[in-house]
N, C-alpha and C. Protein backbone atom coordinates (compact mmCIF):
# COMPACT_ATOMS: atom_id res chain seq x y z
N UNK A 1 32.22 53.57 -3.12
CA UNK A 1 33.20 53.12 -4.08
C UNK A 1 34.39 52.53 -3.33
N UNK A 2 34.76 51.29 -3.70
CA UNK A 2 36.41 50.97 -3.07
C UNK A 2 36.84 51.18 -3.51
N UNK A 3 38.57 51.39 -2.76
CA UNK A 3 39.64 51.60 -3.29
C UNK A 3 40.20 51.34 -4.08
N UNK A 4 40.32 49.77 -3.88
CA UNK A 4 40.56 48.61 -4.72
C UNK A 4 40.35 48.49 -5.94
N UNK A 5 41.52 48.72 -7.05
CA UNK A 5 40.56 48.16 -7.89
C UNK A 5 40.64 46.85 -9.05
N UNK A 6 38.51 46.29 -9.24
CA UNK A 6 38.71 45.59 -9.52
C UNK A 6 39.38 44.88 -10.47
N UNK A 7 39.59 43.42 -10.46
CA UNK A 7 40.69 43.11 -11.37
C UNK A 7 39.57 43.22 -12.69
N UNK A 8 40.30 42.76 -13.81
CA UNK A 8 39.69 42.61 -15.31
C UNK A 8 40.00 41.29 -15.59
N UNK A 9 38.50 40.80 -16.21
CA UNK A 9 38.15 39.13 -16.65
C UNK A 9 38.74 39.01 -17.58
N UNK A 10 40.05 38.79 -17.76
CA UNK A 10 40.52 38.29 -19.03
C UNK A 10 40.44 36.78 -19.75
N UNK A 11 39.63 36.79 -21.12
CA UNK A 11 39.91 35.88 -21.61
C UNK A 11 40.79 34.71 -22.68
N UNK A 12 40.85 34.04 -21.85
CA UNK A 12 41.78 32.91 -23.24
C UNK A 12 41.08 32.15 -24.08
N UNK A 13 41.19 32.14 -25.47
CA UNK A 13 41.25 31.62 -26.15
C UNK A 13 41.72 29.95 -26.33
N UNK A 14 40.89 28.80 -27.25
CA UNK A 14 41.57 27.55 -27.42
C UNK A 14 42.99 27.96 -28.08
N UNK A 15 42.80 28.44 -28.99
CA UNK A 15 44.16 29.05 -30.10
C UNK A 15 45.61 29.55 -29.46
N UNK A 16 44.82 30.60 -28.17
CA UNK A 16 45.77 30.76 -27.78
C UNK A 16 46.50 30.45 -26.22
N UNK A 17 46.00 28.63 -25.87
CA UNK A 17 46.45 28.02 -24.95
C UNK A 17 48.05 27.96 -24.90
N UNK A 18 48.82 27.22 -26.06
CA UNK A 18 49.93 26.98 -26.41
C UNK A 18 50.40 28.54 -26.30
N UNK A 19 50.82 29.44 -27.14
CA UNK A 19 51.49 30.89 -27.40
C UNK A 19 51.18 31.51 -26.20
N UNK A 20 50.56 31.31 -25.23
CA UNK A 20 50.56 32.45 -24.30
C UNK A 20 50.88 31.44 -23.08
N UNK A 21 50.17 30.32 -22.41
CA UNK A 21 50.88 29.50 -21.80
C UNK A 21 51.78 28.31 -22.22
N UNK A 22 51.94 27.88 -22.81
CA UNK A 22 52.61 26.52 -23.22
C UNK A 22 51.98 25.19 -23.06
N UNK A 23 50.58 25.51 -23.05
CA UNK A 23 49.92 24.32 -23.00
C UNK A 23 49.50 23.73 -24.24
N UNK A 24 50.38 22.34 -24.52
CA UNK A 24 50.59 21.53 -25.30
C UNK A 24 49.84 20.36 -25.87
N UNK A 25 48.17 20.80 -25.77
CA UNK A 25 47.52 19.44 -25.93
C UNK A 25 45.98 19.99 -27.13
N UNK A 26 45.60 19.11 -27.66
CA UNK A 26 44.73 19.08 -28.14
C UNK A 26 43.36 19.32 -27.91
N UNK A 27 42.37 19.90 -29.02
CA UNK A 27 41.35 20.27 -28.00
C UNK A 27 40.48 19.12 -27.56
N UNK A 28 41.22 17.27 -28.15
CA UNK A 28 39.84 16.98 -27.19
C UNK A 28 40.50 16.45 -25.67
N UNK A 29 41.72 16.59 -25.61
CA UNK A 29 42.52 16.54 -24.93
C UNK A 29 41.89 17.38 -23.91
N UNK A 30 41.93 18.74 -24.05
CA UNK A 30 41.28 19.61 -23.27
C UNK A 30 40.07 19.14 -22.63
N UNK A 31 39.41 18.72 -23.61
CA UNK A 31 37.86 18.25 -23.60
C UNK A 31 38.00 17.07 -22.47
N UNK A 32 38.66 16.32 -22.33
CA UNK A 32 38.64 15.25 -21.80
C UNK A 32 38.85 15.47 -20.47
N UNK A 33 40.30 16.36 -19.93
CA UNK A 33 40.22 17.19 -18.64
C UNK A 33 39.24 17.94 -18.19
N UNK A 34 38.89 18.57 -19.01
CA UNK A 34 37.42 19.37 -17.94
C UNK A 34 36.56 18.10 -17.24
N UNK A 35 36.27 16.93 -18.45
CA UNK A 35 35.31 15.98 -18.33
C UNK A 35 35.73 15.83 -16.68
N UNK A 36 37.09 15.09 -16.87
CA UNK A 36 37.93 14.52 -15.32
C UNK A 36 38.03 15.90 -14.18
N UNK A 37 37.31 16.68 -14.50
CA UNK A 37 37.83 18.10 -13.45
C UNK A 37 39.07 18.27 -13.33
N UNK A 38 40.11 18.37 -14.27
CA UNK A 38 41.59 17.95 -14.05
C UNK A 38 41.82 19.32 -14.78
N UNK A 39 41.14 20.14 -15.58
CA UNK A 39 41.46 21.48 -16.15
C UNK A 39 40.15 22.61 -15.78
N UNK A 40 40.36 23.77 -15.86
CA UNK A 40 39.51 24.52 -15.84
C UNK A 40 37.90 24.39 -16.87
N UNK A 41 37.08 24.51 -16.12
CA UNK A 41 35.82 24.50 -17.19
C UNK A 41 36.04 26.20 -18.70
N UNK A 42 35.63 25.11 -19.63
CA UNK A 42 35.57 26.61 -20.62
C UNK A 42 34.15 27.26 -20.58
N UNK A 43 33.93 28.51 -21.27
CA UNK A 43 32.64 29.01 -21.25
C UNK A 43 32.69 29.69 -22.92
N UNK A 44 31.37 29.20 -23.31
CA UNK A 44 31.51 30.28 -24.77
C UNK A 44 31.32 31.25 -25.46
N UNK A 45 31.92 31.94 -26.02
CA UNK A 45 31.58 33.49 -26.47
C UNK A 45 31.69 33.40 -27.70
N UNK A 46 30.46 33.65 -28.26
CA UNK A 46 30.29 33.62 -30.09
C UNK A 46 30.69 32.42 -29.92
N UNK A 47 30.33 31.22 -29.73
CA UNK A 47 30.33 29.96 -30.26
C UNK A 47 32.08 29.53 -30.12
N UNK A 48 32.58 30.37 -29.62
CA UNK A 48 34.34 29.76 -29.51
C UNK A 48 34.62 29.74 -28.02
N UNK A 49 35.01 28.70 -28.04
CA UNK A 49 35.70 28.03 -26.57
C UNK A 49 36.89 29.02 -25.84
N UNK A 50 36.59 29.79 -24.73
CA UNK A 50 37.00 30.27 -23.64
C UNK A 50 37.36 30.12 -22.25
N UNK A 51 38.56 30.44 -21.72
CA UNK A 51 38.93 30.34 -20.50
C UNK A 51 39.41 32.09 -19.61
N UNK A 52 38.46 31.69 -18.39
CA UNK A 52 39.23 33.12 -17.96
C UNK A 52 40.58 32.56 -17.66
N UNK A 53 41.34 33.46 -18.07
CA UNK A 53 42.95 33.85 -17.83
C UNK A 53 43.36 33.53 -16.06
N UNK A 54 42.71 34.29 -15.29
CA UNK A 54 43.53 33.75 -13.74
C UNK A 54 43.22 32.20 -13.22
N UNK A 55 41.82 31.30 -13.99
CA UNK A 55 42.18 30.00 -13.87
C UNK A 55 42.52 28.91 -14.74
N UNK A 56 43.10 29.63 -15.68
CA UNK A 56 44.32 29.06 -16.14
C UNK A 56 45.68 28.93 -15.68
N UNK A 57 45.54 30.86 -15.11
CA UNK A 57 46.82 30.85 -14.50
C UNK A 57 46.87 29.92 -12.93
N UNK A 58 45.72 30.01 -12.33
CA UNK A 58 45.79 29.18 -11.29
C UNK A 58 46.12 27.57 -10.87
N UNK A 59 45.40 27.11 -12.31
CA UNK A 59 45.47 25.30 -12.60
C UNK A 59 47.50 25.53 -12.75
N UNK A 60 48.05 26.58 -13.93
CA UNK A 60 49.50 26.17 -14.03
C UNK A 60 50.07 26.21 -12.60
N UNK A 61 49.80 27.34 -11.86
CA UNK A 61 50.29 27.20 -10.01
C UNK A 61 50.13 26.11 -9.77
N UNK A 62 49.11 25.39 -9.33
CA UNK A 62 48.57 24.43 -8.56
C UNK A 62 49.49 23.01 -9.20
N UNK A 63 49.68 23.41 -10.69
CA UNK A 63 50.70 22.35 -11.52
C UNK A 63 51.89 22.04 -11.18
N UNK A 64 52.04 23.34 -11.14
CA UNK A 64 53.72 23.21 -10.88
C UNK A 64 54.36 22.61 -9.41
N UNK A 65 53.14 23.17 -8.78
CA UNK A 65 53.50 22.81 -6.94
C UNK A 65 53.12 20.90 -6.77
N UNK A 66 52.93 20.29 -8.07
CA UNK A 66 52.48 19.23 -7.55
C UNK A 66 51.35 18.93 -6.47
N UNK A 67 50.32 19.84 -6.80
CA UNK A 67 48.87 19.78 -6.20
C UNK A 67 47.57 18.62 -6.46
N UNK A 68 48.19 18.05 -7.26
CA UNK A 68 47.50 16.45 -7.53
C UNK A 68 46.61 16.90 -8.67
N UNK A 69 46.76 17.73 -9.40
CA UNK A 69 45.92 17.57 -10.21
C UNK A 69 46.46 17.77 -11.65
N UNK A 70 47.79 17.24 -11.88
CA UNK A 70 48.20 17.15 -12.89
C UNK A 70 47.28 16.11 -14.42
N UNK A 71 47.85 16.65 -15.65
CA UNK A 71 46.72 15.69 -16.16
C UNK A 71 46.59 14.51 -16.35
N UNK A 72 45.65 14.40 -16.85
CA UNK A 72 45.38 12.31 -16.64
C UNK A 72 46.58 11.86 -18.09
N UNK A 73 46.52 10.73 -17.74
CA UNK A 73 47.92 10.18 -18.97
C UNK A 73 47.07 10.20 -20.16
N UNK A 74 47.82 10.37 -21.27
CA UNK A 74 47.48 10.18 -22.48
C UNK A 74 46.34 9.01 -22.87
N UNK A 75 45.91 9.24 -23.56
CA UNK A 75 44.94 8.44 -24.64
C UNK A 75 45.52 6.73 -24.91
N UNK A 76 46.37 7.31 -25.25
CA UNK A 76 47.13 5.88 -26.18
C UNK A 76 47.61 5.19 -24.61
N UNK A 77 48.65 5.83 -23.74
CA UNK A 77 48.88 5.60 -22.44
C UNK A 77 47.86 4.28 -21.81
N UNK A 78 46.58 4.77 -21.72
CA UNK A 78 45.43 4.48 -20.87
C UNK A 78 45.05 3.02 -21.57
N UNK A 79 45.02 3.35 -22.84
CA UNK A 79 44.57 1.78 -23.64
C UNK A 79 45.65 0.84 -23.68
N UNK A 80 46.76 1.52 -23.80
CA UNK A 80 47.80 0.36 -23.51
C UNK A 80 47.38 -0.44 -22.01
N UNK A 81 47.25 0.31 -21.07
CA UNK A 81 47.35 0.19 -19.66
C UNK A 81 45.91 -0.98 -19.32
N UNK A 82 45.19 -0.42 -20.15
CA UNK A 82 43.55 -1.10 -19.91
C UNK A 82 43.81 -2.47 -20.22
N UNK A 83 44.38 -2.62 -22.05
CA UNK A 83 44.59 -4.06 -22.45
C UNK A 83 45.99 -5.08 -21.81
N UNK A 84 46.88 -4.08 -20.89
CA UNK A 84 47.67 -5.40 -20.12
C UNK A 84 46.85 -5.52 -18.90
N UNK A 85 45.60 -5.07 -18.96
CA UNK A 85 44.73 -5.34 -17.45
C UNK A 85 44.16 -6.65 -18.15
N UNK A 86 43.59 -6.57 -19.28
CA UNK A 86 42.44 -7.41 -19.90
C UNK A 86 43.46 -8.61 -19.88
N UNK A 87 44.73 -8.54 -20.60
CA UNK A 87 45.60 -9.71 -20.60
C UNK A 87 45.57 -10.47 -19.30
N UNK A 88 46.04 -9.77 -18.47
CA UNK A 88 45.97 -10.24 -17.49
C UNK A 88 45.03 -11.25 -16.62
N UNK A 89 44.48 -10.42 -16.43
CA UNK A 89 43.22 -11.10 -16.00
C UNK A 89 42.83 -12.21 -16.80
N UNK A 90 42.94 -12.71 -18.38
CA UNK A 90 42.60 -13.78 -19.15
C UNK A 90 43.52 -14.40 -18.94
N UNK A 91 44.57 -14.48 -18.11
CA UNK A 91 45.86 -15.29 -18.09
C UNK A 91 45.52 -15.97 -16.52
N UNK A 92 44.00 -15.67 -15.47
CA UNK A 92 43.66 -16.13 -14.59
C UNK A 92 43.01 -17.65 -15.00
């Protein structure tokens, strides 16, 4: 037996991303970061979307320190960004 003891898998909830960390985004928002590896992968229990708790808490560390893996820009952001590419380029 070790001494140590082990930690406990705590899980988070989609619901309770915002109220317990302050994470402010939507779930396909979410959805879209895992896609980019830019958030923690979820896993499901009874059919509802889960995160263990220490890599959540780990992605906010790694956030805050400016570890490059902050999230990708918004939705609307990206299409703006895409169609002054397309302009552009038709203005060749």
């Amino acid at each position: 037996m070790s001494s140590g003891a082990e930690p406990k898998l705590r899980l988070v909830y989609f619901e309770h991303l915002e109220s317990r960390f302050g994470i402010q985004a939507s779930e396909m928002t979410i959805h879209r970061w895992m896609k980019l590896k830019k958030f923690p992968q979820n896993i499901l229990i009874g059919g509802r979307k889960a995160w263990y708790e220490h890599e959540i808490l780990e992605w906010l560390a790694n956030l805050s320190r400016g570890k490059g893996i902050e999230p990708p820009p918004s939705r609307a952001k990206a299409k703006a960004r895409d169609n002054h590419r397309a302009n552009k380029a038709g203005a060749r």
